[in-house]
C-alpha atoms as a PDB file:
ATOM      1  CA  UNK A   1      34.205 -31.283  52.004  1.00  0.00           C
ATOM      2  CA  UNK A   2      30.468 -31.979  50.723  1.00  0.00           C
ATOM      3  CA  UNK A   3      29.325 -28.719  52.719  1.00  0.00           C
ATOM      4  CA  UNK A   4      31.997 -26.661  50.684  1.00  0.00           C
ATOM      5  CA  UNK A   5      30.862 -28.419  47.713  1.00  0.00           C
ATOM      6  CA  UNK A   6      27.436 -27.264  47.659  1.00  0.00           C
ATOM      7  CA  UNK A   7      27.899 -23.342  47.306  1.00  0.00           C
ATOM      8  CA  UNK A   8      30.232 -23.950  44.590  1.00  0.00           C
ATOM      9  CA  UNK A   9      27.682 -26.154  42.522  1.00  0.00           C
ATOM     10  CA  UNK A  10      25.001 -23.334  43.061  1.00  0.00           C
ATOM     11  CA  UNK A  11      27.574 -20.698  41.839  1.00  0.00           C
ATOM     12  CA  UNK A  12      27.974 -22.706  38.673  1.00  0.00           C
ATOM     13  CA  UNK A  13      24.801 -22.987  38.096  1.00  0.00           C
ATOM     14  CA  UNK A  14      23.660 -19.516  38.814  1.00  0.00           C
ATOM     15  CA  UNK A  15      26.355 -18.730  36.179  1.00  0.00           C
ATOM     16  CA  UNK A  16      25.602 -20.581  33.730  1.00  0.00           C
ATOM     17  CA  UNK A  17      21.904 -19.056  33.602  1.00  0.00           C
ATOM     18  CA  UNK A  18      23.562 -15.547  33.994  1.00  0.00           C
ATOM     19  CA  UNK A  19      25.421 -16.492  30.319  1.00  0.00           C
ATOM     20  CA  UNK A  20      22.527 -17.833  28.982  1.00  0.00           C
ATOM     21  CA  UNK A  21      20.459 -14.813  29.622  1.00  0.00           C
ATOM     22  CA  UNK A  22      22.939 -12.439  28.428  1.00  0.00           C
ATOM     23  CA  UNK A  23      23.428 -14.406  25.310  1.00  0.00           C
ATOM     24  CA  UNK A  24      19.326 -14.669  24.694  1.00  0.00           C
ATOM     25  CA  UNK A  25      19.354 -10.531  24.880  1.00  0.00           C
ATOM     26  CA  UNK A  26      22.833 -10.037  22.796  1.00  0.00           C
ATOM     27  CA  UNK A  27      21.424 -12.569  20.201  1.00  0.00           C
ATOM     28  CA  UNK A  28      17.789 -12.579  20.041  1.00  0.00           C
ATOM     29  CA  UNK A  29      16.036 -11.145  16.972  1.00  0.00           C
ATOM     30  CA  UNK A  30      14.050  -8.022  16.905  1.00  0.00           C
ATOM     31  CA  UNK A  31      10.353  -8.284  16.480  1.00  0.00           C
ATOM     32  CA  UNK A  32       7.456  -6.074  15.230  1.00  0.00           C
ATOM     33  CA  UNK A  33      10.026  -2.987  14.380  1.00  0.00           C
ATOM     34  CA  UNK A  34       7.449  -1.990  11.811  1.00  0.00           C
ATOM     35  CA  UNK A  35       4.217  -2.440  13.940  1.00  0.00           C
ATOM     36  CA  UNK A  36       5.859  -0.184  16.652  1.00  0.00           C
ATOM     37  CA  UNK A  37       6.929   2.233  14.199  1.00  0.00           C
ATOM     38  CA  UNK A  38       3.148   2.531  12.736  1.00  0.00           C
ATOM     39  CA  UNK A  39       1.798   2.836  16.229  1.00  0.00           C
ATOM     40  CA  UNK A  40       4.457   5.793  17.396  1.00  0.00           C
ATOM     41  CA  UNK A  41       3.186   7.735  14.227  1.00  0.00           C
ATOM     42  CA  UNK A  42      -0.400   7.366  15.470  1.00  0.00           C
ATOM     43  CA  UNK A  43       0.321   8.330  18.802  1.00  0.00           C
ATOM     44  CA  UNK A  44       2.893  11.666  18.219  1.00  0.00           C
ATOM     45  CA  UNK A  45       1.148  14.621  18.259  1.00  0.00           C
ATOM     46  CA  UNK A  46       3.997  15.920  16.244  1.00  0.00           C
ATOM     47  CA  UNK A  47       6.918  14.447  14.103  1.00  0.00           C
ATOM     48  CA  UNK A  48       8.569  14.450  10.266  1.00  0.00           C
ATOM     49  CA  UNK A  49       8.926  11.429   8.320  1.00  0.00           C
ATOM     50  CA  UNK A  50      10.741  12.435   5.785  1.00  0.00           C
ATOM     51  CA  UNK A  51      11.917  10.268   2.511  1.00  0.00           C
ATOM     52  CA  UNK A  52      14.845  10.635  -0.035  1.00  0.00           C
ATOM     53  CA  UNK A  53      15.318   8.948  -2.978  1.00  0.00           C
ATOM     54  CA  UNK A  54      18.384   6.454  -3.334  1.00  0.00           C
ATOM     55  CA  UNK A  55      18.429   4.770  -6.103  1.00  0.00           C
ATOM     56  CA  UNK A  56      16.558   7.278  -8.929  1.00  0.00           C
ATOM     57  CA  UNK A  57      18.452   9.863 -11.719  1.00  0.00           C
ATOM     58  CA  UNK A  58      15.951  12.140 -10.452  1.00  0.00           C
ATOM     59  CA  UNK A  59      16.631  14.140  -6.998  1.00  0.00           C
ATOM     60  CA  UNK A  60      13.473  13.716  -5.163  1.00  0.00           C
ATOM     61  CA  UNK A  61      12.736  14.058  -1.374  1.00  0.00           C
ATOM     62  CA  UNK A  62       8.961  13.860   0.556  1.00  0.00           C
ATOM     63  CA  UNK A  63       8.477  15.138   3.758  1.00  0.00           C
ATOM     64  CA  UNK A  64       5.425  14.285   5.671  1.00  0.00           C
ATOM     65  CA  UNK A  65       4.987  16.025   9.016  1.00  0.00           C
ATOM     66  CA  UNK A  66       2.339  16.698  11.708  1.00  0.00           C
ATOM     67  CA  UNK A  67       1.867  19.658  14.132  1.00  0.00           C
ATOM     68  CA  UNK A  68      -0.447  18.925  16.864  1.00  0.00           C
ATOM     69  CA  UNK A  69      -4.108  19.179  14.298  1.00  0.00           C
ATOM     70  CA  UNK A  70      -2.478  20.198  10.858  1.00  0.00           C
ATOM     71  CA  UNK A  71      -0.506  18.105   8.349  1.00  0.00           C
ATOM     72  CA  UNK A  72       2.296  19.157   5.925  1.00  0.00           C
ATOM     73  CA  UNK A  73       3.128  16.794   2.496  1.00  0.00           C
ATOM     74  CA  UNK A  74       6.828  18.889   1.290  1.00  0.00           C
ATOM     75  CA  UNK A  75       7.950  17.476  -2.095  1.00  0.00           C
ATOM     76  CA  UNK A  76      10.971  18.328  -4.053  1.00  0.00           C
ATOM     77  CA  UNK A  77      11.710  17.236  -7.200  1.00  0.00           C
ATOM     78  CA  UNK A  78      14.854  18.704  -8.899  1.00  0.00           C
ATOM     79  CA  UNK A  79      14.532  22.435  -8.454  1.00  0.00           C
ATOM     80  CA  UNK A  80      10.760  22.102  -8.174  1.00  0.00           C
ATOM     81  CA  UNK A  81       8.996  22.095  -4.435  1.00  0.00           C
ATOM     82  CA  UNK A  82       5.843  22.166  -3.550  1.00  0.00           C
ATOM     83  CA  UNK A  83       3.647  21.885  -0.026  1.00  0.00           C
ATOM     84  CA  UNK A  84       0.518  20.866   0.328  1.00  0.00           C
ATOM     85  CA  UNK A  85      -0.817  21.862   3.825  1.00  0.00           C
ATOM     86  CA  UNK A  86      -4.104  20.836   5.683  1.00  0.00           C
ATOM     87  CA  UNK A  87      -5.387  22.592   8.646  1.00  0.00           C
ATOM     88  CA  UNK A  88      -8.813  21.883  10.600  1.00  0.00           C
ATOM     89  CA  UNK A  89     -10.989  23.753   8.141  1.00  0.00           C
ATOM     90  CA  UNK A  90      -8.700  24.708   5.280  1.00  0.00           C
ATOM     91  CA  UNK A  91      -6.203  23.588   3.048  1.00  0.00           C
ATOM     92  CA  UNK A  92      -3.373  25.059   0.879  1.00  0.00           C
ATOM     93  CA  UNK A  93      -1.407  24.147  -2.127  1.00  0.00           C
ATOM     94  CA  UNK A  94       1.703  25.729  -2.414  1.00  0.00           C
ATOM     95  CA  UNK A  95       4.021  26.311  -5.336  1.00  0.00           C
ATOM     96  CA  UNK A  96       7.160  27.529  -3.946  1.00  0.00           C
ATOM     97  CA  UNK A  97       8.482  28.493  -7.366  1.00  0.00           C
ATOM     98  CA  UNK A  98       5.954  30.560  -8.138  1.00  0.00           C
ATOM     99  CA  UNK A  99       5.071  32.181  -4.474  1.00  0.00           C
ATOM    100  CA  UNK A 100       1.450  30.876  -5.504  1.00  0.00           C
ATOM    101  CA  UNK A 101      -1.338  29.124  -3.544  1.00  0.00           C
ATOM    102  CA  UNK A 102      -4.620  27.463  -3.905  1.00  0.00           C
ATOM    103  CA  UNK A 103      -7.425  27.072  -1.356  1.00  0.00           C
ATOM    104  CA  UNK A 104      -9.237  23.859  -0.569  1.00  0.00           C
ATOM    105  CA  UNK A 105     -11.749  22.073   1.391  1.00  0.00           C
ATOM    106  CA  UNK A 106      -9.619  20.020   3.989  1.00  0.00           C
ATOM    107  CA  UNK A 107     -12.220  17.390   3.800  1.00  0.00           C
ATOM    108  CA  UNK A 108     -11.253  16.853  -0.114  1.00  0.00           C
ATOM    109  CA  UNK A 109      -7.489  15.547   1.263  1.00  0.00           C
ATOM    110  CA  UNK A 110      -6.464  13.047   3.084  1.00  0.00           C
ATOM    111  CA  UNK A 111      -3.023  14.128   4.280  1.00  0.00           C
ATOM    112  CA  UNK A 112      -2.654  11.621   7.034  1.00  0.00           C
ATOM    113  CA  UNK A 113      -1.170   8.970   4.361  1.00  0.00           C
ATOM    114  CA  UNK A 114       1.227   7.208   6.569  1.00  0.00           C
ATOM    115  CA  UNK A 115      -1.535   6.300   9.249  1.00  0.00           C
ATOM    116  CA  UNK A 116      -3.959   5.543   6.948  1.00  0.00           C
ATOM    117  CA  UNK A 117      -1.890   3.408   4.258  1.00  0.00           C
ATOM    118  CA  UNK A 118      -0.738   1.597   7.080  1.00  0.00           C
ATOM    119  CA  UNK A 119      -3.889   0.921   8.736  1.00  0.00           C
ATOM    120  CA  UNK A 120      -4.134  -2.911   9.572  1.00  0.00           C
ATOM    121  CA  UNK A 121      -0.375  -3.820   8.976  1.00  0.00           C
ATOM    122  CA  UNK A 122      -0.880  -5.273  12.545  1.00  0.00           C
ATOM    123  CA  UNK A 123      -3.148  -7.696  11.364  1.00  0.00           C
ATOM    124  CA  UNK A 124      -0.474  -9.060   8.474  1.00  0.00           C
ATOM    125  CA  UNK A 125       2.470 -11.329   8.457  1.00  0.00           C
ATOM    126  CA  UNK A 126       5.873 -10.954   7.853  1.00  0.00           C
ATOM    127  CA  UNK A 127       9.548 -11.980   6.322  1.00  0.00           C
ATOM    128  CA  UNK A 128      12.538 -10.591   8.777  1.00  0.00           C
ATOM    129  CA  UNK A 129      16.184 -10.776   7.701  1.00  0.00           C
ATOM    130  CA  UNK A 130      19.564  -9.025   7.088  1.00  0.00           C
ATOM    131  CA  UNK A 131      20.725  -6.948   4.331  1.00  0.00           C
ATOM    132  CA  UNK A 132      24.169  -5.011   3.673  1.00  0.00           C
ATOM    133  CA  UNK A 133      22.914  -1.456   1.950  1.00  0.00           C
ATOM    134  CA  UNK A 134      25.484   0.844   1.638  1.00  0.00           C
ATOM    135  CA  UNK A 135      28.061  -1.676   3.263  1.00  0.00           C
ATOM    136  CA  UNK A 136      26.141  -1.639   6.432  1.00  0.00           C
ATOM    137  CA  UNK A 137      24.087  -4.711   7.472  1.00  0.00           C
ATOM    138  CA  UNK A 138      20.344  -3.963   8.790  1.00  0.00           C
ATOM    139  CA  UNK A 139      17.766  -6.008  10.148  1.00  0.00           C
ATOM    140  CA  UNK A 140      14.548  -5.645   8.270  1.00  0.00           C
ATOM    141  CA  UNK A 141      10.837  -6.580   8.431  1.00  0.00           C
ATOM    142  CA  UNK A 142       9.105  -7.455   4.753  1.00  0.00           C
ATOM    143  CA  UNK A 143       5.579  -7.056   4.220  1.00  0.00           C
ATOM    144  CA  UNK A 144       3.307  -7.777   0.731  1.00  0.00           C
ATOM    145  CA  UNK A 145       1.102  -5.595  -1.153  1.00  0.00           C
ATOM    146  CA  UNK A 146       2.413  -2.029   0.540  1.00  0.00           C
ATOM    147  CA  UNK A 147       2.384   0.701  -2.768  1.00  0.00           C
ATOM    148  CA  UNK A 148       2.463   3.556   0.077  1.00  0.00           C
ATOM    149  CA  UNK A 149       6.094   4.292  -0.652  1.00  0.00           C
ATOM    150  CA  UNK A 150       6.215   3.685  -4.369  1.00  0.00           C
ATOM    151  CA  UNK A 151       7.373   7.056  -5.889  1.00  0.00           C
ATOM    152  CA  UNK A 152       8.237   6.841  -9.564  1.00  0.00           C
ATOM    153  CA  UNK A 153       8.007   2.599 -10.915  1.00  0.00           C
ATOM    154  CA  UNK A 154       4.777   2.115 -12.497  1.00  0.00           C
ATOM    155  CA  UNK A 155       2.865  -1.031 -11.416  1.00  0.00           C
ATOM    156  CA  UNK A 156      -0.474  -3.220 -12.113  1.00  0.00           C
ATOM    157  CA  UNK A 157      -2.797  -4.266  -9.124  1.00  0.00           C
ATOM    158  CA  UNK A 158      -1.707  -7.648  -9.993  1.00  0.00           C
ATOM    159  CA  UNK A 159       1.997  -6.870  -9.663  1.00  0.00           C
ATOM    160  CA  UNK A 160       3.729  -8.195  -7.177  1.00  0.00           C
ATOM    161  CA  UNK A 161       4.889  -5.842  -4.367  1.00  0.00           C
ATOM    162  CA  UNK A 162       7.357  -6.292  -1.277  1.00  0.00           C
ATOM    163  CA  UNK A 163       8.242  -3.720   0.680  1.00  0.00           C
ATOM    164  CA  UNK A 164      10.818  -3.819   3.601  1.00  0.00           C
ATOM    165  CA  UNK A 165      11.384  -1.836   6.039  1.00  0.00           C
ATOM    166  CA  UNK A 166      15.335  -1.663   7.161  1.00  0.00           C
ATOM    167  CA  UNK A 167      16.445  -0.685  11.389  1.00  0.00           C
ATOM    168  CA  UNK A 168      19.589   0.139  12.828  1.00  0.00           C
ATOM    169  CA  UNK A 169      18.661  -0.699  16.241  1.00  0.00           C
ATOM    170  CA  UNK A 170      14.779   0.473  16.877  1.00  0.00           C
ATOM    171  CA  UNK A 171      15.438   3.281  14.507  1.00  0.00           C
ATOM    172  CA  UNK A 172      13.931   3.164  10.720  1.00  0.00           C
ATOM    173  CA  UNK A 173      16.533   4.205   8.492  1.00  0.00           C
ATOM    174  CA  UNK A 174      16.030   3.193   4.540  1.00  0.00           C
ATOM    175  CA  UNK A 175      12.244   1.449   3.557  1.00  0.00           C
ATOM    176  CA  UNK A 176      12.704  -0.782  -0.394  1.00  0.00           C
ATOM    177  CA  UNK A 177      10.279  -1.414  -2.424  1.00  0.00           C
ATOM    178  CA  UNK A 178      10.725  -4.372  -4.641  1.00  0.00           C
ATOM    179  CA  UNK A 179       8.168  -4.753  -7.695  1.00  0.00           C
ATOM    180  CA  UNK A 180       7.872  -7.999  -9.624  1.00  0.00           C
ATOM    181  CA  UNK A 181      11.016  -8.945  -8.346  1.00  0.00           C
ATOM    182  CA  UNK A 182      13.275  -7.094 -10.997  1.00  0.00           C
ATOM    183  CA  UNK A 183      12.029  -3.396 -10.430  1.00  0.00           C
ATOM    184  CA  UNK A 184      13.481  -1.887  -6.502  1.00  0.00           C
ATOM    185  CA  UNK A 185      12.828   2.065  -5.082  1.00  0.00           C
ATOM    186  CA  UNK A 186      14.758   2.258  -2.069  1.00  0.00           C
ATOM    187  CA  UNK A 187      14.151   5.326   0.160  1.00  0.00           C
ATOM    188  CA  UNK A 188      16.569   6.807   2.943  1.00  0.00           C
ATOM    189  CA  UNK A 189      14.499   7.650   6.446  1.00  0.00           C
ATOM    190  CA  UNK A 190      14.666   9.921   8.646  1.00  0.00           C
ATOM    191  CA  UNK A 191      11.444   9.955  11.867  1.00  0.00           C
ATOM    192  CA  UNK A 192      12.270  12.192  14.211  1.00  0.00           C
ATOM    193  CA  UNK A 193       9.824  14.115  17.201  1.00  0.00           C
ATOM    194  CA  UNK A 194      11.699  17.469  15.473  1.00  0.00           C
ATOM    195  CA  UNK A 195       9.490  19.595  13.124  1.00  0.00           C
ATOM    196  CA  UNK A 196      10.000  22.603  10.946  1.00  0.00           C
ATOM    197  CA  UNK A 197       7.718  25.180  12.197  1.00  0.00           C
ATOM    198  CA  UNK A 198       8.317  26.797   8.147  1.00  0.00           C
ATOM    199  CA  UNK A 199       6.399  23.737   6.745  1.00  0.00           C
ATOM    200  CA  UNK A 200       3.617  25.014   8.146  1.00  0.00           C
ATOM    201  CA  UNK A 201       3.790  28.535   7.048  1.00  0.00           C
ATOM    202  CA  UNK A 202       2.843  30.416   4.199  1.00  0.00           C
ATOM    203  CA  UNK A 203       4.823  32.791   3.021  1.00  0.00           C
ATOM    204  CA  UNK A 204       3.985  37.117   3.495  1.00  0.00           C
ATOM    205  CA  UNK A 205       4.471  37.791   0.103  1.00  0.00           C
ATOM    206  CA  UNK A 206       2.892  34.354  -1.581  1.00  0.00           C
ATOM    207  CA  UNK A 207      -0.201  35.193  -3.490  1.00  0.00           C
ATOM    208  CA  UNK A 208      -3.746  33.304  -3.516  1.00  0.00           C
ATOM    209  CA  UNK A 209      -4.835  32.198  -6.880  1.00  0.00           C
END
């Protein structure tokens, strides 16, 4: 009877752990969501982040994207859209509405905001929680002192600034910014691999001022 015994005990146990380990994964919190984020957008050689307004009277959308060397900032505001577009050597501003563009120095821009803004976020701490937006729940990660995705609220250096970044799963879906605690731009997400080869094209019959 003790022999017959034994296996069973070692069963139990062995499924008891198997519980326990599938309750650590189903359960356990996510972790540097925002950190891996920063550090796919310095490794892709190509991807759009783009950003739309929730929460403004004003219809406003930025899309940032990169194509292998160049860079494309889209913004649309209303019926107003305009693309600023740095290559190795060059750079254009382009006013859609007007089929005009200027010519710059590429060294006078620095179009690589979301990798530079974000430079050192590995180095700082942050809050994690849930919030229902839209009547969904997401997981987010909140970090101080972030005015990269600050659109339209005006704001002191000494204000203070959250921003949090919200996840359905690994995926990035709406970033908040909260300013002196009463003041809140939230933005909807969307960073995907995918790019629009037209953000990075000029126009035949846009003219060079």
């Amino acid at each position: 009877m003790k022999k017959n015994r034994i296996p069973k005990i070692i069963f139990a146990i062995l499924l008891i752990v198997l519980i326990v380990m599938l309750l650590l994964v189903v359960f356990q919190k996510p972790k540097d969501l925002t950190i891996n984020m920063y550090h796919a957008i310095c490794k892709k050689q190509n991807y759009t982040f783009s950003m739309v307004e929730e929460n403004s009277d004003i219809n406003y959308s930025l899309t940032i994207a990169k194509k292998e060397n160049a860079m494309s900032i889209d913004s649309t505001t209303d019926n107003d859209r305009t693309t600023t577009l740095v290559e190795e050597d060059v750079a254009y501003y382009i006013m859609h509405a007007d089929k005009e563009y200027y010519l710059y120095d590429s060294s006078q821009i620095d179009a690589d905001i979301l990798k530079n803004d974000l430079a050192g976020i590995e180095e700082e701490t942050y809050a994690s929680g849930y919030e229902k937006i839209n009547g969904k729940k997401y997981y987010y990660e909140e970090f101080n002192g972030i005015t990269t995705f600050i659109m339209w609220s005006n704001y002191e250096e000494e204000s203070s600034i959250k921003t949090r970044f919200y996840f359905d799963q690994n995926k990035i879906i709406y970033i908040k910014t909260i300013i002196n605690d009463s003041e809140e731009e939230l933005l909807k997400i969307d960073f995907s691999d995918e790019v629009d080869d037209s953000l990075f094209e000029i126009p035949d019959d846009y003219a060079e001022i």
